[in-house]
Protein backbone atom coordinates (compact mmCIF):
# COMPACT_ATOMS: atom_id res chain seq x y z
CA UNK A 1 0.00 0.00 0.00
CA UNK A 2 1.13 3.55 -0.85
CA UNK A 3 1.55 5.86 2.21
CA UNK A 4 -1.19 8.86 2.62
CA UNK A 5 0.22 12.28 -0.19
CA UNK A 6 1.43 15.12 1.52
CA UNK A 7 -1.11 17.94 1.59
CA UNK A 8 0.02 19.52 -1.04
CA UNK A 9 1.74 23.31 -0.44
CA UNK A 10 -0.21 24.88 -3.40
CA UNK A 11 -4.11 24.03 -3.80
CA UNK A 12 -5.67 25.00 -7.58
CA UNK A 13 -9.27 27.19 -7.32
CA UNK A 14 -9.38 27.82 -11.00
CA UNK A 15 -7.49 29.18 -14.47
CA UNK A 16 -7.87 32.39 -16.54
CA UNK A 17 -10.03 31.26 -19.13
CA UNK A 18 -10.60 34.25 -21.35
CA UNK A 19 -11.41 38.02 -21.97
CA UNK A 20 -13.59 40.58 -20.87
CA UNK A 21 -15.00 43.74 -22.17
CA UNK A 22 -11.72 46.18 -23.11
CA UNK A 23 -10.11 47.40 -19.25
CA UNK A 24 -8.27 44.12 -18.78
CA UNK A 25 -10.82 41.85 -16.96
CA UNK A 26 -10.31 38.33 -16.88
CA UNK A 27 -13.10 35.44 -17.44
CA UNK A 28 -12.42 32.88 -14.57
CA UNK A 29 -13.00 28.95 -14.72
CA UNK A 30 -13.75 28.44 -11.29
CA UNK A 31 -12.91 25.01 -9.66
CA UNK A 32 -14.38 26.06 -6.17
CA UNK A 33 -18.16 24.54 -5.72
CA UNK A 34 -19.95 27.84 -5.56
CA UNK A 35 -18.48 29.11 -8.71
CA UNK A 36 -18.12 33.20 -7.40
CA UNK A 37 -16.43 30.99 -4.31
CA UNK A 38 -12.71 31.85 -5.77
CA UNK A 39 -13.62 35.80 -5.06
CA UNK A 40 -13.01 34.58 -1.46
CA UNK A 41 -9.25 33.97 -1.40
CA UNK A 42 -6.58 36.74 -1.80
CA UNK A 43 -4.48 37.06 -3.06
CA UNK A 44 -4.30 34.84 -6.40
CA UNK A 45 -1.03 32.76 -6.96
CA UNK A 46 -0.58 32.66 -10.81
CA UNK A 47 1.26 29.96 -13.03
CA UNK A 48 3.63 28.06 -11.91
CA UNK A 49 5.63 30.23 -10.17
CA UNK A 50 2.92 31.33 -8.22
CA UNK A 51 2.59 34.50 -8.72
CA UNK A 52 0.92 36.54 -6.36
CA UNK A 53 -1.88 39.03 -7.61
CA UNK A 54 -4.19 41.31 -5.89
CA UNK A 55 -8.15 41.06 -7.23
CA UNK A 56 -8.90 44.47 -7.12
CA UNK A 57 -12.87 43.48 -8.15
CA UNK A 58 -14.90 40.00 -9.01
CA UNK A 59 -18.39 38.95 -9.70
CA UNK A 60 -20.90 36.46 -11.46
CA UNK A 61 -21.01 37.01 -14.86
CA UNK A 62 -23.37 34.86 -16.40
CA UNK A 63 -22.28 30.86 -16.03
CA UNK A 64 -18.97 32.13 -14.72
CA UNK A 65 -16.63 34.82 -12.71
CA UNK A 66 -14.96 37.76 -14.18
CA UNK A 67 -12.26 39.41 -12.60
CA UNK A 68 -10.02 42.17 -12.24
CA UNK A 69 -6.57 42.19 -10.92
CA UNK A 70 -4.01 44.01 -9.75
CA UNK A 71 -1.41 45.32 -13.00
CA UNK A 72 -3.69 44.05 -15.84
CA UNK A 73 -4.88 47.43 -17.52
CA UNK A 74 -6.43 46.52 -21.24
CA UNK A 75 -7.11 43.26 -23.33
CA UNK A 76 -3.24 42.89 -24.28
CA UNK A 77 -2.34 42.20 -20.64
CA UNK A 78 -4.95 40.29 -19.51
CA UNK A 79 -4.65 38.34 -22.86
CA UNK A 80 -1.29 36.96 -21.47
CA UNK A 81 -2.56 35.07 -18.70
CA UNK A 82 -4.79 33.01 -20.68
CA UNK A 83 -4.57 29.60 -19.15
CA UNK A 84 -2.60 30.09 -16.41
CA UNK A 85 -4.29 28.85 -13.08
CA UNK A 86 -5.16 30.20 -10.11
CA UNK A 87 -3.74 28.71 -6.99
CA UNK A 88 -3.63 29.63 -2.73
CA UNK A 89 -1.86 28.17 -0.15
CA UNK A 90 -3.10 25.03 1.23
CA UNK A 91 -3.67 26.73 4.53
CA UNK A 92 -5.60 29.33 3.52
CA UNK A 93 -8.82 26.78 3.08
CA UNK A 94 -10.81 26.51 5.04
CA UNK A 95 -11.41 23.29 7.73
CA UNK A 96 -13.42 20.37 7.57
CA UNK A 97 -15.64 18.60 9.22
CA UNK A 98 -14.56 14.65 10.04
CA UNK A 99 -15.24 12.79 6.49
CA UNK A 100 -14.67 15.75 4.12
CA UNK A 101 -12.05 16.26 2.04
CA UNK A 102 -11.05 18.50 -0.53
CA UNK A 103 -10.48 16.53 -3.83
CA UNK A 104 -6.93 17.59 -3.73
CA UNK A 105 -6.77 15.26 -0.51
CA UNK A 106 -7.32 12.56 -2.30
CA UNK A 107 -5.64 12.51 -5.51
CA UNK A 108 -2.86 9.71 -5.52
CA UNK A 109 -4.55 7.19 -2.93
CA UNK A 110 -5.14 3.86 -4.05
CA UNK A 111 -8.51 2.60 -4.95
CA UNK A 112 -9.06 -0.87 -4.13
CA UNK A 113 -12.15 -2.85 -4.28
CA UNK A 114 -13.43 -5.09 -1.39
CA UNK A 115 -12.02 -8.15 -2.08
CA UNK A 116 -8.83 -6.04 -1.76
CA UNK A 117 -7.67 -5.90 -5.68
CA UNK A 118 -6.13 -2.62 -6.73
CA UNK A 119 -7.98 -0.88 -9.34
CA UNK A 120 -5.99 1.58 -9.77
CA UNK A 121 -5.26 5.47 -8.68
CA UNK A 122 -7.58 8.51 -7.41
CA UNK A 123 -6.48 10.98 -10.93
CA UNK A 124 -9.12 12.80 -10.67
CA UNK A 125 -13.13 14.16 -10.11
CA UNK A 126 -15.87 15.14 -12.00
CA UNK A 127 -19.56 17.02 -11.27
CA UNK A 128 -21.91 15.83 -13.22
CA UNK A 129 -24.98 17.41 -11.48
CA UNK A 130 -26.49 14.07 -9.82
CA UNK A 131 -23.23 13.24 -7.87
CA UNK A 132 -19.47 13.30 -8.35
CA UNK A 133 -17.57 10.75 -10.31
CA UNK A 134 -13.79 9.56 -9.01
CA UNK A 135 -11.71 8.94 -12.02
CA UNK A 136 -9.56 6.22 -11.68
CA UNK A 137 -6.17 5.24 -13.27
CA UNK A 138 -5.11 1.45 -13.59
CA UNK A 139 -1.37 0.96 -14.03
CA UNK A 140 -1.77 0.21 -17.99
CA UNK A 141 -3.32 3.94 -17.99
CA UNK A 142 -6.79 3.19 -18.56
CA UNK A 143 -9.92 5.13 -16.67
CA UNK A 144 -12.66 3.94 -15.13
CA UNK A 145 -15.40 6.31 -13.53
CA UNK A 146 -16.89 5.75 -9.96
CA UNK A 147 -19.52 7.81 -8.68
CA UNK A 148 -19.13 9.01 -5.84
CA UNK A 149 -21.41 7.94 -3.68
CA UNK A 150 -22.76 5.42 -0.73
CA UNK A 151 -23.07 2.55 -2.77
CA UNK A 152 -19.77 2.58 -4.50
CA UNK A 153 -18.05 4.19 -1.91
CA UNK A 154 -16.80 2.58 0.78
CA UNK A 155 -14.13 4.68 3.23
CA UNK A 156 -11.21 6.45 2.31
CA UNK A 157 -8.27 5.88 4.93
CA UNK A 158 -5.78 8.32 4.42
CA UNK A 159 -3.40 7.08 6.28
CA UNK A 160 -4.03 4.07 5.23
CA UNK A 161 -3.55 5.73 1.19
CA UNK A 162 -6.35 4.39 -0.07
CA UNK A 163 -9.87 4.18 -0.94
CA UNK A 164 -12.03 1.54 -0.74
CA UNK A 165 -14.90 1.28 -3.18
CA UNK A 166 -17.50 -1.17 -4.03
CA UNK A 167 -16.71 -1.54 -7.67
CA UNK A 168 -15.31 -4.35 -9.85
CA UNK A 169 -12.33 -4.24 -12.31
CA UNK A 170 -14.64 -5.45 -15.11
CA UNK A 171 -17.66 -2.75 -14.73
């Protein structure tokens, strides 16, 4: 069994996913669950350097956030950080209750069903509306999706690194 990931240092909220309107704002692809949520955290760590960047205003905009920040004045600037994501501390989120984790928790930990085979890798999540899926990765790289949810989840023992799901290799 793999040992329990590090929290990790850096925790992704969300990337610069566009344009808008001519000053320099920013569309935002917001990872947190309420999607105006990212407005919340200051400042913004950018790219991979982590950055850090003052959001001098945010709001709804439509479907998503738009956002201004700190140095971007027009559509040229803001244009450059296209892609890059937005990132805070670890620390700076909030904490749980007991049984709640932030995906980021969880990423890494082995999934293993109940008669104890290895099915692979938590890679990632998804929202689909009705619940969230895990994504798993088997060591010949293929996925398989897991919803998360009572039935198919069992516990996840971090310290234990893994996950235990209901689930068969085959489904």
């Amino acid at each position: 069994m793999s040992p329990a990931p590090e929290q990790p240092a850096w925790v992704v909220l969300g990337r610069i996913s566009g344009l808008y309107g001519v000053q320099g704002m920013v569309k935002v692809f917001s990872y947190t669950e309420n999607r105006d949520g990212i407005l919340d955290y200051a400042p913004w760590y950018l790219g991979a350097e982590h950055r850090p960047v003052a959001v001098l205003d945010g709001r709804l905009q439509g479907a998503g956030v738009v956002a201004l920040l700190e140095g971007v004045r027009d559509r040229d600037q803001a244009r450059l950080l296209i892609g890059q994501e937005i990132a805070v501390p670890a620390q700076a989120l909030p904490a749980l209750e007991e049984g709640e984790y932030y995906w980021s928790q969880l990423l890494g930990l082995a999934v293993e069903n109940r008669e104890g085979q290895r099915l692979g890798e938590a890679a990632g999540f998804l929202e689909t509306g009705a619940n969230d899926v895990l994504l798993v990765r088997d060591a010949a790289g293929r996925e398989h999706l897991i919803p998360w949810s009572d039935g198919a989840i069992l516990a996840v023992e971090r310290a234990q690194g893994r996950i235990l799901v209901d689930w068969q290799a085959d489904w």
